[in-house]
C-alpha atoms as a PDB file:
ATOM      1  CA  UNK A   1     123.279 129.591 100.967  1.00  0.00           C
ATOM      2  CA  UNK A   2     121.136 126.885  99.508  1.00  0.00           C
ATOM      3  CA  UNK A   3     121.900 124.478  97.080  1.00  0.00           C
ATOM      4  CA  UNK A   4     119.361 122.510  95.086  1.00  0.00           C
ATOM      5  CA  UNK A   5     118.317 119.103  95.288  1.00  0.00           C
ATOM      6  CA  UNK A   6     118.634 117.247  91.956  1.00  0.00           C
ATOM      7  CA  UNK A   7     115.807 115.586  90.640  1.00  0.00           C
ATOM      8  CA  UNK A   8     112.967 117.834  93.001  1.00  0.00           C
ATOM      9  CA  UNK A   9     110.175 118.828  91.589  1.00  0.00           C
ATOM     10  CA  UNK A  10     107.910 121.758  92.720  1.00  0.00           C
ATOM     11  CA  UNK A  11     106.242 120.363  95.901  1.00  0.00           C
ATOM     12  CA  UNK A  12     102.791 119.583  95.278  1.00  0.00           C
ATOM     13  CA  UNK A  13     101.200 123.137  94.721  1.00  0.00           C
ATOM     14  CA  UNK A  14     103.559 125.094  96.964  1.00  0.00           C
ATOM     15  CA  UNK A  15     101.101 126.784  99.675  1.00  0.00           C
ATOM     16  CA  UNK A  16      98.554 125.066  98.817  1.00  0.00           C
ATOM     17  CA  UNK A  17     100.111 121.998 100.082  1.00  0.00           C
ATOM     18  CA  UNK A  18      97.697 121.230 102.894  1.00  0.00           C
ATOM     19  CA  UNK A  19      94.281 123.393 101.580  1.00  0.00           C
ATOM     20  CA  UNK A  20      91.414 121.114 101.224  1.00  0.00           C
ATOM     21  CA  UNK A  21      90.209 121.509  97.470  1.00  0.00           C
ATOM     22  CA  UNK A  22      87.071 120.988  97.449  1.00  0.00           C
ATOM     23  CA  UNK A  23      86.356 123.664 100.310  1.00  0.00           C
ATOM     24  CA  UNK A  24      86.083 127.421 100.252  1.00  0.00           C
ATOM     25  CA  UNK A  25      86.780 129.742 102.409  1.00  0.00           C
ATOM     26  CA  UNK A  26      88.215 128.986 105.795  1.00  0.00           C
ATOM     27  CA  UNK A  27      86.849 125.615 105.465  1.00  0.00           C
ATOM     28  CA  UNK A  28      89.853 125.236 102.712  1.00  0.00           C
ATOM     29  CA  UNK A  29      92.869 126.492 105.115  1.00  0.00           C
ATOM     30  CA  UNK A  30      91.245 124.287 108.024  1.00  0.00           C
ATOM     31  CA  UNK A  31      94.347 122.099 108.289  1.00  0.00           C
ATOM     32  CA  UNK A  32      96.585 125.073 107.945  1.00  0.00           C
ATOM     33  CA  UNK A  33      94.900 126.630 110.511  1.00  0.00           C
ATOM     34  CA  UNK A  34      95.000 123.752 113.057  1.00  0.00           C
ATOM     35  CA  UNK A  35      98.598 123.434 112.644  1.00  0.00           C
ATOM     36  CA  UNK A  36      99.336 126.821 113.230  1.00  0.00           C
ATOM     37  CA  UNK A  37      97.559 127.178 116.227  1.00  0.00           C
ATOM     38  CA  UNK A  38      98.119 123.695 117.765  1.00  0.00           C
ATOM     39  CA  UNK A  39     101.324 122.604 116.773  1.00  0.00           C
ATOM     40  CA  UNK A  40     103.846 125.464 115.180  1.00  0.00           C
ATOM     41  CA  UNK A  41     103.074 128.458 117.570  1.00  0.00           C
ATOM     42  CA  UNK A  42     103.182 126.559 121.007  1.00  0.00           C
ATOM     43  CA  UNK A  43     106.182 124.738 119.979  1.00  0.00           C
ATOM     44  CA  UNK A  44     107.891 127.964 119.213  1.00  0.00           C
ATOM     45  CA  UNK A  45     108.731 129.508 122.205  1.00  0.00           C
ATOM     46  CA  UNK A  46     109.628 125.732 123.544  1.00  0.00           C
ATOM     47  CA  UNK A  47     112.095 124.672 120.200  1.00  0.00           C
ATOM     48  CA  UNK A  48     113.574 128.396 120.665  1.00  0.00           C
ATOM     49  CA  UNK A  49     114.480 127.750 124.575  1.00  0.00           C
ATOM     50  CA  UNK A  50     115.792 124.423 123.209  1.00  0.00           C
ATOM     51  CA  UNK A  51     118.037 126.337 120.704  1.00  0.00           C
ATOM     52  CA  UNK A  52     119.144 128.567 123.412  1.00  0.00           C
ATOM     53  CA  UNK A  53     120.055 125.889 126.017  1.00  0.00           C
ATOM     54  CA  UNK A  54     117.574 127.417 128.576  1.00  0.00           C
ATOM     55  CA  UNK A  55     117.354 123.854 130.635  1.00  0.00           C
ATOM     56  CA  UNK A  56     116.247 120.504 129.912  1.00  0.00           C
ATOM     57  CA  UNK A  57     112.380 120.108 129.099  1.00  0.00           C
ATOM     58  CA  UNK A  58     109.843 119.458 130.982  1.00  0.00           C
ATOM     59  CA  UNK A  59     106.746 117.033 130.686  1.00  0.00           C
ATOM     60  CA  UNK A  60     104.266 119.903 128.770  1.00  0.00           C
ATOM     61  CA  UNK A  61     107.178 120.966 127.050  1.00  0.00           C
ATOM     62  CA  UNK A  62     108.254 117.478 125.758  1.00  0.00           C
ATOM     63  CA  UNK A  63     104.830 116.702 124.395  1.00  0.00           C
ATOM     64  CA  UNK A  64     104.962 119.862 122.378  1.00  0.00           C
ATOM     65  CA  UNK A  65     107.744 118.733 120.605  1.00  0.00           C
ATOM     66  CA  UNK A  66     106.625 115.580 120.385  1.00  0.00           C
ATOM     67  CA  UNK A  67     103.738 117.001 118.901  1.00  0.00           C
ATOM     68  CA  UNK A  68     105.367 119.184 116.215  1.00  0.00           C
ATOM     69  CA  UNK A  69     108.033 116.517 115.539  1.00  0.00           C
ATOM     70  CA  UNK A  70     105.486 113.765 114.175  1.00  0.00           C
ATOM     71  CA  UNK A  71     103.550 116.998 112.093  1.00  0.00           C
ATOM     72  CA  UNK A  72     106.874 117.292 110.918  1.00  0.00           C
ATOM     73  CA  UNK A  73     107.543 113.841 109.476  1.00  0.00           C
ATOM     74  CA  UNK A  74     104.262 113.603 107.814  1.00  0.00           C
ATOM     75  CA  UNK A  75     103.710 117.639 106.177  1.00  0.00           C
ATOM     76  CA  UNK A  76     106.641 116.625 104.118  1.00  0.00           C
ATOM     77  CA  UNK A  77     106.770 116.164 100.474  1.00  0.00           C
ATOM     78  CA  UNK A  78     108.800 113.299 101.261  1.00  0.00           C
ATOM     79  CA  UNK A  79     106.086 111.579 103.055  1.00  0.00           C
ATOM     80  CA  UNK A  80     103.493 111.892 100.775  1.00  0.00           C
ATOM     81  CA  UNK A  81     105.255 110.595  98.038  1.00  0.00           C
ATOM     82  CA  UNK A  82     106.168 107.656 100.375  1.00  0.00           C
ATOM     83  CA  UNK A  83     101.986 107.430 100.650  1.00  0.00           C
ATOM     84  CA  UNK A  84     101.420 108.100  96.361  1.00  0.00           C
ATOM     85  CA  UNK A  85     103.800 105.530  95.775  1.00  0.00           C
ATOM     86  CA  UNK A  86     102.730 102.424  98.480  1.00  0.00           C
ATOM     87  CA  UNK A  87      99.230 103.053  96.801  1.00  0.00           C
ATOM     88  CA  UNK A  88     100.389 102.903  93.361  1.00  0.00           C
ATOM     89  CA  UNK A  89     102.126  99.579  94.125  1.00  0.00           C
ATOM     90  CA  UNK A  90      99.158  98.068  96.114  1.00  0.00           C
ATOM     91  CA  UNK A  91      96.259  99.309  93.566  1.00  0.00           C
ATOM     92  CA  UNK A  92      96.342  96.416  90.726  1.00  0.00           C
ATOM     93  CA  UNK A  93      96.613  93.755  93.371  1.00  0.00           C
ATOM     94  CA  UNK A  94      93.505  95.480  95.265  1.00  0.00           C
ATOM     95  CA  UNK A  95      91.672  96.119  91.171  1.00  0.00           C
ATOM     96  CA  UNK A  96      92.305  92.711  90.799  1.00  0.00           C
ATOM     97  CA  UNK A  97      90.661  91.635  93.902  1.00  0.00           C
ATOM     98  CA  UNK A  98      87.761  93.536  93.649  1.00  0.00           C
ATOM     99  CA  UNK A  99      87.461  91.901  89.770  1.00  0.00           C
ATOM    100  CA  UNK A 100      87.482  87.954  90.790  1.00  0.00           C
ATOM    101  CA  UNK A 101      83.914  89.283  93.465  1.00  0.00           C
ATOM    102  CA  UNK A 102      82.611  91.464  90.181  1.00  0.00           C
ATOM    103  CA  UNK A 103      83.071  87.877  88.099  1.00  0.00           C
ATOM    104  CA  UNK A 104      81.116  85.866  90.852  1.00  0.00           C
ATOM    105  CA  UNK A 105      78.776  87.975  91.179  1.00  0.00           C
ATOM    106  CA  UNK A 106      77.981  88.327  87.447  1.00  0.00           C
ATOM    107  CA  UNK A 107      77.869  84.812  86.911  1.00  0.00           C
ATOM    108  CA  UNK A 108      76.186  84.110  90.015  1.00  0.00           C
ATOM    109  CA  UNK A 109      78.993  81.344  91.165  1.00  0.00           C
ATOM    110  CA  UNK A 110      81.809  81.055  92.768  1.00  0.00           C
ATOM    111  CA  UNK A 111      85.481  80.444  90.663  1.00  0.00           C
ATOM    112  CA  UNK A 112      87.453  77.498  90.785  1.00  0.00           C
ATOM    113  CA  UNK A 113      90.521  77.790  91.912  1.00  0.00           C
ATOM    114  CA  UNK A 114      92.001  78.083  88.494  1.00  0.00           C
ATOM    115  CA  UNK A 115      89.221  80.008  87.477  1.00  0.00           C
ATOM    116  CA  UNK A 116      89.791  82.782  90.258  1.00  0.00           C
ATOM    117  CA  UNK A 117      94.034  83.108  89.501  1.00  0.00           C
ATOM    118  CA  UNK A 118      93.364  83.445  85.649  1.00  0.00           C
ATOM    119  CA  UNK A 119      91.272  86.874  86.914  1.00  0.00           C
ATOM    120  CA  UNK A 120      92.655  87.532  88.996  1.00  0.00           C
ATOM    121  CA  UNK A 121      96.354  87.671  87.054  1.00  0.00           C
ATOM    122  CA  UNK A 122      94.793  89.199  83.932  1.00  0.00           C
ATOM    123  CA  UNK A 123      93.215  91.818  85.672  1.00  0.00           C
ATOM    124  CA  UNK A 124      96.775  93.144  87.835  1.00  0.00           C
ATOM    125  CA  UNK A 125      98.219  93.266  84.401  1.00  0.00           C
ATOM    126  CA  UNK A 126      95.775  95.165  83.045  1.00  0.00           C
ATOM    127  CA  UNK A 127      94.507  97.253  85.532  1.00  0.00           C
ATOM    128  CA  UNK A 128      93.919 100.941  85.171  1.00  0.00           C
ATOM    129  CA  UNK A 129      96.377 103.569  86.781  1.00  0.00           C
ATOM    130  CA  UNK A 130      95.245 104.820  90.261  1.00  0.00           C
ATOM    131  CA  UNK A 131      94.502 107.988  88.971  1.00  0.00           C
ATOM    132  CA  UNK A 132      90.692 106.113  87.905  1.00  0.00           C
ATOM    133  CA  UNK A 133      89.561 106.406  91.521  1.00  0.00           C
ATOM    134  CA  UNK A 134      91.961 109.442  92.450  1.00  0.00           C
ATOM    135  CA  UNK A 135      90.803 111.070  95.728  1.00  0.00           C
ATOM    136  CA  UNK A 136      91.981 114.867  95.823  1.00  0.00           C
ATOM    137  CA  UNK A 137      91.727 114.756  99.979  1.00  0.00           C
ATOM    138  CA  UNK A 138      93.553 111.550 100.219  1.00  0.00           C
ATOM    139  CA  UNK A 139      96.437 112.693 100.964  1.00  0.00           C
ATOM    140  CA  UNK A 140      95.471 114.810 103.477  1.00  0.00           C
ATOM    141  CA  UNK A 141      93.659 112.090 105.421  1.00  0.00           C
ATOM    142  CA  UNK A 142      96.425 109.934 105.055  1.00  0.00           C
ATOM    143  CA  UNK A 143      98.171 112.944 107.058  1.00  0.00           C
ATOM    144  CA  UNK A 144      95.983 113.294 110.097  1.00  0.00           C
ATOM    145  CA  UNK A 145      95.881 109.759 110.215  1.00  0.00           C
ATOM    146  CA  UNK A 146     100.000 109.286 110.150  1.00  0.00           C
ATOM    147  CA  UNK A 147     100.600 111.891 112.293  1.00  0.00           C
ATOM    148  CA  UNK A 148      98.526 110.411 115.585  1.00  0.00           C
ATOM    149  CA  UNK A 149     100.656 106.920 114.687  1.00  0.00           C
ATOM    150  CA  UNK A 150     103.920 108.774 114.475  1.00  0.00           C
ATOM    151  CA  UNK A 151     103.488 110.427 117.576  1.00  0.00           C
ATOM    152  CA  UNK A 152     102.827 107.253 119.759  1.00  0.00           C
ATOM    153  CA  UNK A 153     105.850 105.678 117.765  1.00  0.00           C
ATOM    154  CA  UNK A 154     108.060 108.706 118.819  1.00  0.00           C
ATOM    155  CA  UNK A 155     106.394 109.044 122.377  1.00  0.00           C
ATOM    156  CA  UNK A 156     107.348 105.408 122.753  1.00  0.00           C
ATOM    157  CA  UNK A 157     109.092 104.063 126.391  1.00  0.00           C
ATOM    158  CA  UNK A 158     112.605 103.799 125.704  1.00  0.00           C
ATOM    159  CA  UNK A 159     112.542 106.374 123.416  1.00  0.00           C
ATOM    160  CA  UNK A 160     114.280 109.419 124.243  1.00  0.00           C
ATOM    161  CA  UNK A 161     115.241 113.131 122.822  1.00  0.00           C
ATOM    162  CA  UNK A 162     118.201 114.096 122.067  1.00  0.00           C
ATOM    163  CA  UNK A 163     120.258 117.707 121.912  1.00  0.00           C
ATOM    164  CA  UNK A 164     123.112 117.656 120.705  1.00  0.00           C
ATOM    165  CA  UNK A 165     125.066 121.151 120.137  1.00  0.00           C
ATOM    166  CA  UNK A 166     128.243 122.259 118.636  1.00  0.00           C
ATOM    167  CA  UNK A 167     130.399 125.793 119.122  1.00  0.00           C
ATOM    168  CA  UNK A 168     130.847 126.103 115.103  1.00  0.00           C
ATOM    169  CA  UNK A 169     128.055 125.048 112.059  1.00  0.00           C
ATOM    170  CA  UNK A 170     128.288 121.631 111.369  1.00  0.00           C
ATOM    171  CA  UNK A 171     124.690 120.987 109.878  1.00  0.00           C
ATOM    172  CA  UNK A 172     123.015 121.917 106.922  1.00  0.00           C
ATOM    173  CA  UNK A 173     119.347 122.052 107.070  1.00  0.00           C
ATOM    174  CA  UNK A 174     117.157 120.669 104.352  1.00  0.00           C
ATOM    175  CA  UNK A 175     113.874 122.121 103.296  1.00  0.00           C
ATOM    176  CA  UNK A 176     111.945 118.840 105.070  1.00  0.00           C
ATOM    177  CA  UNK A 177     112.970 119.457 108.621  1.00  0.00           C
ATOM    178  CA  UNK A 178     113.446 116.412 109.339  1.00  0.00           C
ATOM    179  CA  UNK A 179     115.211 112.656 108.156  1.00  0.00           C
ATOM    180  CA  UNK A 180     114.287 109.322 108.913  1.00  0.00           C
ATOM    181  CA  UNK A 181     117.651 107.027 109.654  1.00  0.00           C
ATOM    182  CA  UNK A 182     116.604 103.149 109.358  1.00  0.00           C
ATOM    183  CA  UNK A 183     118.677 100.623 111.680  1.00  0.00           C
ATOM    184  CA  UNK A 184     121.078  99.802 109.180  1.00  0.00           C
ATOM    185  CA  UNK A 185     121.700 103.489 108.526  1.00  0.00           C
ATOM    186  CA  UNK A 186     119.838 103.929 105.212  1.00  0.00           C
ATOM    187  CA  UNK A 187     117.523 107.056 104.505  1.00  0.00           C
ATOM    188  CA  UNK A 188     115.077 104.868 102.223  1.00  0.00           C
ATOM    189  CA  UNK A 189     111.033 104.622 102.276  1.00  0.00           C
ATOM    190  CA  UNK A 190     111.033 100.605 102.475  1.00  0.00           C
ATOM    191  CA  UNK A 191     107.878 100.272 104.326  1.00  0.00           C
ATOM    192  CA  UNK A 192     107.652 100.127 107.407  1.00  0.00           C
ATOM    193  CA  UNK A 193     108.228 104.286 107.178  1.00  0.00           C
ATOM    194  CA  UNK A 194     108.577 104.220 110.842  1.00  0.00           C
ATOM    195  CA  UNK A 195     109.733 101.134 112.839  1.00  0.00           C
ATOM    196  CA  UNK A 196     110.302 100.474 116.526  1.00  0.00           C
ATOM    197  CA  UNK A 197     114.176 101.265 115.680  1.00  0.00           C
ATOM    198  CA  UNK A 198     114.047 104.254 113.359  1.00  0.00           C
ATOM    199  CA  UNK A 199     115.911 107.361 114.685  1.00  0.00           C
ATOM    200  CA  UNK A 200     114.600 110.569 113.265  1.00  0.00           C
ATOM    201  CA  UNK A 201     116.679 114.036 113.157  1.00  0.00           C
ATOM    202  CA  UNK A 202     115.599 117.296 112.611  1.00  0.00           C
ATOM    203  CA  UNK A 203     118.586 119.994 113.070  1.00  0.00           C
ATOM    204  CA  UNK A 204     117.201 123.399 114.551  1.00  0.00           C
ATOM    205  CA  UNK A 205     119.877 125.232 113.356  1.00  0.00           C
ATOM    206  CA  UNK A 206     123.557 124.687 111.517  1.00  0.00           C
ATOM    207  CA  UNK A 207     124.935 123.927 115.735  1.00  0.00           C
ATOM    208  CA  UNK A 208     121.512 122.245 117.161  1.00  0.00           C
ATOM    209  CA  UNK A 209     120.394 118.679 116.291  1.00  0.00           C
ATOM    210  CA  UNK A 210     117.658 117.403 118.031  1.00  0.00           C
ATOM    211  CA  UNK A 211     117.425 113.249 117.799  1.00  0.00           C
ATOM    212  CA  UNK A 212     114.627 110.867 118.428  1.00  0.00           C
ATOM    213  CA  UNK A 213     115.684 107.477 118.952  1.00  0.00           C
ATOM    214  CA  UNK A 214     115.417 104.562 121.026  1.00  0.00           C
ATOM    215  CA  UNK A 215     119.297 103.688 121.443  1.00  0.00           C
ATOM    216  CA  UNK A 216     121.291 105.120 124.602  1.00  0.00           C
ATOM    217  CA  UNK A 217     125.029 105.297 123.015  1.00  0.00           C
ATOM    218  CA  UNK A 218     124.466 109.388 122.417  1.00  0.00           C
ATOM    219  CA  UNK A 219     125.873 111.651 124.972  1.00  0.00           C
ATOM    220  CA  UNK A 220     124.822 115.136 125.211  1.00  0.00           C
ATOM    221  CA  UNK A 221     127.695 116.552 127.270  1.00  0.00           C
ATOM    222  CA  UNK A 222     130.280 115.324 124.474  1.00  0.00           C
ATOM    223  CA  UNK A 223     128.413 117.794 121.831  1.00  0.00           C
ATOM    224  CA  UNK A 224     127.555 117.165 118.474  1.00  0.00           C
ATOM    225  CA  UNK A 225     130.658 115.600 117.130  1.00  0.00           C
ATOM    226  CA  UNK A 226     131.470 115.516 113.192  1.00  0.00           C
ATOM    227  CA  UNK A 227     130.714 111.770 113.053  1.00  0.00           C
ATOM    228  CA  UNK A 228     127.315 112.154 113.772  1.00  0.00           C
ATOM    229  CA  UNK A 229     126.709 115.634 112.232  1.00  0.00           C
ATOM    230  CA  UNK A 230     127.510 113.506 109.011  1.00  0.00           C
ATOM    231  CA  UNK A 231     124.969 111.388 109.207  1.00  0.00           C
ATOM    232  CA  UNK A 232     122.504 114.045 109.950  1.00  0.00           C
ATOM    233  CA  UNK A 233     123.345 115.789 106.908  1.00  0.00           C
ATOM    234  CA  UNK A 234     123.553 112.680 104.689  1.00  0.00           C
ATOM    235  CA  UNK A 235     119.490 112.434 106.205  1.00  0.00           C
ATOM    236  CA  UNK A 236     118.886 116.199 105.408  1.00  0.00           C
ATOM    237  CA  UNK A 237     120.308 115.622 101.759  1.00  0.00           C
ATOM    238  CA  UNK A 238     118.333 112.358 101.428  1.00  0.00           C
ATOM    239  CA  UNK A 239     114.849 114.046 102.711  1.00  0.00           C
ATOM    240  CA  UNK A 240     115.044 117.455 100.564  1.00  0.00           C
ATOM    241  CA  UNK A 241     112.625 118.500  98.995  1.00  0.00           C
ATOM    242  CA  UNK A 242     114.294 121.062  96.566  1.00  0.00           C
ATOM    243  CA  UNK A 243     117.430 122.932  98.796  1.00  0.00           C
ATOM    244  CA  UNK A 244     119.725 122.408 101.383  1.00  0.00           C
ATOM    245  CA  UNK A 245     120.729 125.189 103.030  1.00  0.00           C
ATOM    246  CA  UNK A 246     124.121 126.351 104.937  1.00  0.00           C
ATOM    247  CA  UNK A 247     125.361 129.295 106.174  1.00  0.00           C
ATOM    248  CA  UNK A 248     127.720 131.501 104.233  1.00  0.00           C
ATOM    249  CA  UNK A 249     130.236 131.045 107.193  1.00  0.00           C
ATOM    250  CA  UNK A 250     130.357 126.668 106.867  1.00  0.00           C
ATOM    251  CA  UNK A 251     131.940 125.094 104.146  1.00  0.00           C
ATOM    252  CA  UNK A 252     129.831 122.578 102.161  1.00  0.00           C
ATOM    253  CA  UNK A 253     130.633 119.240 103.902  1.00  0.00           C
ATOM    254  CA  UNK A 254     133.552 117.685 101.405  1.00  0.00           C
ATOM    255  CA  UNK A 255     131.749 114.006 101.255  1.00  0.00           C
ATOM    256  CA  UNK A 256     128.306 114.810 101.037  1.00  0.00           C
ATOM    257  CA  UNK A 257     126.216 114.250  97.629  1.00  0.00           C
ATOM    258  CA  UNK A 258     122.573 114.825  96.731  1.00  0.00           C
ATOM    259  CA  UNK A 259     120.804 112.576  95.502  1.00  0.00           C
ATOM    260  CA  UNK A 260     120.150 112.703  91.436  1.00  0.00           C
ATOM    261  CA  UNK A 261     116.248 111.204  91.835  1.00  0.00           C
ATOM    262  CA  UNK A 262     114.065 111.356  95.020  1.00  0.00           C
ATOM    263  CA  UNK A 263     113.962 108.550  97.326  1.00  0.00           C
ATOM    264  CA  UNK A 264     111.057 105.515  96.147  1.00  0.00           C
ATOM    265  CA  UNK A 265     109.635 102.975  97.580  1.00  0.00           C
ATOM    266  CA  UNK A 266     110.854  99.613  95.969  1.00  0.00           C
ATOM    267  CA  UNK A 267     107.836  97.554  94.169  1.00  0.00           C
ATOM    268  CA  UNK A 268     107.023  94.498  96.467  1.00  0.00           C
ATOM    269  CA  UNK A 269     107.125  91.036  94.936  1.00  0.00           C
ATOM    270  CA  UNK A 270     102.996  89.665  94.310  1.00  0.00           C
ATOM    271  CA  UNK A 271     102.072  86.680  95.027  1.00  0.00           C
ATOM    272  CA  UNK A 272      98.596  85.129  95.119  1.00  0.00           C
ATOM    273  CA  UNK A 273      97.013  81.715  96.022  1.00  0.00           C
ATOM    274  CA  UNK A 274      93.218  80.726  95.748  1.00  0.00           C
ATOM    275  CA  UNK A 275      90.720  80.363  98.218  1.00  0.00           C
ATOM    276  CA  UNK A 276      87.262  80.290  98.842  1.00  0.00           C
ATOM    277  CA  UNK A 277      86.920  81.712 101.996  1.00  0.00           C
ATOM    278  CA  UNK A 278      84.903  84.623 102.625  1.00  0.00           C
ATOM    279  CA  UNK A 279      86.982  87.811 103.443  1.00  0.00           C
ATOM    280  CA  UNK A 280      87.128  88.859 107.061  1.00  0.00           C
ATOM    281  CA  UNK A 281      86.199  92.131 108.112  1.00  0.00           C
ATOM    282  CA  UNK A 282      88.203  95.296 106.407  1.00  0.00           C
ATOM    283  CA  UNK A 283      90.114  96.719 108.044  1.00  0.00           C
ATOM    284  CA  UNK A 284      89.782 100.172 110.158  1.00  0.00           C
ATOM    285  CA  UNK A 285      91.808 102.990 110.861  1.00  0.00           C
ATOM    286  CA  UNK A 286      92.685 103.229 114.437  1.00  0.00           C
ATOM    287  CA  UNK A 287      90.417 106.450 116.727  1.00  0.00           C
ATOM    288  CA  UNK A 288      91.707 109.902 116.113  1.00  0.00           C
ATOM    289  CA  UNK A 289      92.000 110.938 119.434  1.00  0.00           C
ATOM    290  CA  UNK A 290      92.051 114.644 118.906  1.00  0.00           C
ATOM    291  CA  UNK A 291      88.675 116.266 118.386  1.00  0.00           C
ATOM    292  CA  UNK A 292      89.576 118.810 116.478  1.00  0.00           C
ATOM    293  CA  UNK A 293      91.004 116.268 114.459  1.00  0.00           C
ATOM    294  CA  UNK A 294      87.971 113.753 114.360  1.00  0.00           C
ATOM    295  CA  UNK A 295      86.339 117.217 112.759  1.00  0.00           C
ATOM    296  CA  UNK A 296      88.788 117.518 110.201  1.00  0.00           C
ATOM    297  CA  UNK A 297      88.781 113.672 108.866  1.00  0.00           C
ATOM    298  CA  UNK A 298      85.278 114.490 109.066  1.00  0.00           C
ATOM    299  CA  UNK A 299      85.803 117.291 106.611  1.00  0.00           C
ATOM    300  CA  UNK A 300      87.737 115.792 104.238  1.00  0.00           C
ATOM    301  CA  UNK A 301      85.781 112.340 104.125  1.00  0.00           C
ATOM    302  CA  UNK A 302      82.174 113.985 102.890  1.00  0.00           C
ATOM    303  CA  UNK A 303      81.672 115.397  99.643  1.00  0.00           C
ATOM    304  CA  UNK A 304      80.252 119.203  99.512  1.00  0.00           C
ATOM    305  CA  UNK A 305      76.646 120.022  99.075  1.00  0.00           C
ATOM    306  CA  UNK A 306      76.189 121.018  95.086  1.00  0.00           C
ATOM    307  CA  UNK A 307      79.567 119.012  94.410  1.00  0.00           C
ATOM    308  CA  UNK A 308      79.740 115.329  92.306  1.00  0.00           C
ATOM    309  CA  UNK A 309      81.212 112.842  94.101  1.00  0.00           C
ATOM    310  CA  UNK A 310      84.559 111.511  93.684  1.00  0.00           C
ATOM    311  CA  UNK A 311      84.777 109.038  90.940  1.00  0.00           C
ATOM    312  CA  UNK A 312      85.863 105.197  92.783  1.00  0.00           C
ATOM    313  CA  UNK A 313      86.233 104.943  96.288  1.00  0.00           C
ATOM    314  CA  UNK A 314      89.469 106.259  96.779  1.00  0.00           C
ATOM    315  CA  UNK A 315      92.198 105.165  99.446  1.00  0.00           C
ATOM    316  CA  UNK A 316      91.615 106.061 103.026  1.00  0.00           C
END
C-alpha cells in the first residue's frame, strides 16, 4: 500500500530523470546505461543474498554496496533539490561578485572600499534569478561528481554496515531508498549533506534495514528493534519523493507523519567585507577516478556540434 507524500511534486521528468538533453540517441541514456550495468545489476544478486541472510559480505561484495549505496543518495529527487536550492542561495552573492570585476574593469580602476560594498550590495539585491545562466546538464554533473565524494565518505575507516532484521514488517519504504540521519537526529539538508557523523539508512525490505554509520552502539544479533525501526521510517517519510509504501499485512506506524512541504535548505546569513586583494585560484573539482565516468563529465561538459551554447556559464 502506498501513501502519498504531501507537498511532492512530479520528480523532475519521471524517466527522464538522468537522460542527458542535449544528446540523442544512446548518447542521451548514457548515464542510465552506466548505472545499470555498473552499479544496479552487480549489486543485485549481492543486496538479494543480503536480504536472504546468506552470510556476512565479503570485500568485492562490500564495495558493491558501497557502490550502489552512494548512487543511491545522489539519483534522488531529494538530492538534487538539496543541489537547486544551495545554488539558488549562493548565485546573487557569486552575480554580485562577478559585478564589482565588470565595474573595474569598465572604469579601468580599482573600487574603494566603499565603492566596492555599494556594488557589490546593490547588485545581490538585484540580481537576476539563476535560471539566466541555467545549465540543463548541471545537475547531472553535480551527480557524478557527488557520488565519487559520497562513496569515500561512506567507505570511510570507522565506518561500518549495518543489517539489521526483524521476524514481522516494521519498515516502510519510501520511494528515495534511502535517508540521511544528521548527529542530532534531524533528516534536514543543512549543508554539509554528508558529514563525518551522518548515518544513512536504506531499508531493503519492510524486515531488512541496512545502516551506514560510523557509531558502534548497533547490534546485529539483537534484530531490528521498534526503537530504531522508528527512526528509519521517520528518515523514509522525511526523504520521499511522492509515496511511502507498506505492506497490506503492517499497520501504518501510529506516530509517524509526512511531511506537508519537502525538506529545504535554510538561506545562509551574507556577509561581505572589502578588499583589494586579487582572488586566488578557483577552485577545482576533485579527479573522477572512474573512466567511464571521466567520459561521461566529459559528455555533459561540451556543447553538441550544430547546438548554441548554453547561455552564462552555468554551475559545475
Amino acid at each position: 500500500m502506498a501513501l502519498p507524500c504531501g507537498g511532492r511534486r512530479a520528480a523532475g521528468g519521471g524517466r527522464d530523470f538522468n537522460t542527458d538533453p542535449l544528446a540523442e540517441g544512446e548518447r542521451r541514456v548514457a548515464l542510465e546505461t552506466y548505472l545499470d550495468h555498473h552499479v544496479d545489476a552487480p549489486c543485485a544478486p549481492v543486496l538479494r543474498a543480503v536480504r536472504e541472510g546468506r552470510g556476512p559480505l565479503d570485500e568485492a561484495q562490500r564495495a558493491l554496496v558501497l557502490d550502489a549505496l552512494a548512487w543511491q543518495v545522489v539519483r534522488t529527487q531529494t538530492f538534487r533539490s538539496f543541489d537547486e536550492q544551495v545554488g539558488q542561495h549562493l548565485f546573487p552573492a557569486l552575480w554580485a561578485s562577478e559585478a564589482v570585476g565588470f565595474c573595474e574593469e569598465q572604469l579601468g580602476r580599482p573600487l574603494s572600499d566603499a565603492e566596492r560594498m555599494e556594488v557589490f550590495w546593490t547588485a545581490v539585491r538585484t540580481a537576476p534569478g539563476p535560471s539566466l545562466v541555467s545549465d540543463p546538464r548541471s545537475a547531472l554533473r553535480a551527480m557524478i561528481r557527488a557520488s565519487e565524494r559520497t562513496r569515500d565518505v561512506l567507505a570511510a575507516p570507522g565506518r561500518q554496515l549495518v543489517i539489521l532484521r526483524s521476524a514481522v514488517p516494521m519498515l516502510v519504504l519510501g520511494d528515495s531508498g534511502v535517508a540521511l540521519r544528521r548527529k542530532d537526529g534531524t533528516f534536514g539538508l543543512t549543508p554539509p549533506l554528508l558529514p563525518e557523523t551522518v548515518e544513512v539508512f536504506a531499508p531493503l525490505s519492510p524486515t531488512d534495514l541496512l545502516i551506514s554509520t560510523p557509531r558502534a552502539h548497533y547490534r546485529p544479533q539483537q534484530g531490528l528493534t521498534r526503537r530504531i525501526a522508528a527512526k528509519a521510517n521517520a528518515g523514509a517519510a522525511a526523504w520521499c519523493q511522492h509515496a511511502v509504501y507498506r505492506p497490506p499485512s503492517m499497520s501504518w506506524p501510529s506516530r509517524l507523519q509526512l511531511p506537508a512541504t519537502p525538506l529545504v535548505v535554510r538561506p545562509p546569513r551574507l556577509a561581505a567585507a572589502p578588499t583589494q586583494q586579487q582572488p586566488g585560484p578557483a577552485p577545482v573539482h576533485p579527479e573522477i577516478r572512474r573512466s567511464e565516468l571521466r567520459a561521461l563529465l566529459d559528455q555533459l561538459t561540451h556543447t553538441p556540434a550544430g547546438r548554441p551554447p548554453v547561455q552564462g556559464r552555468g554551475r559545475v
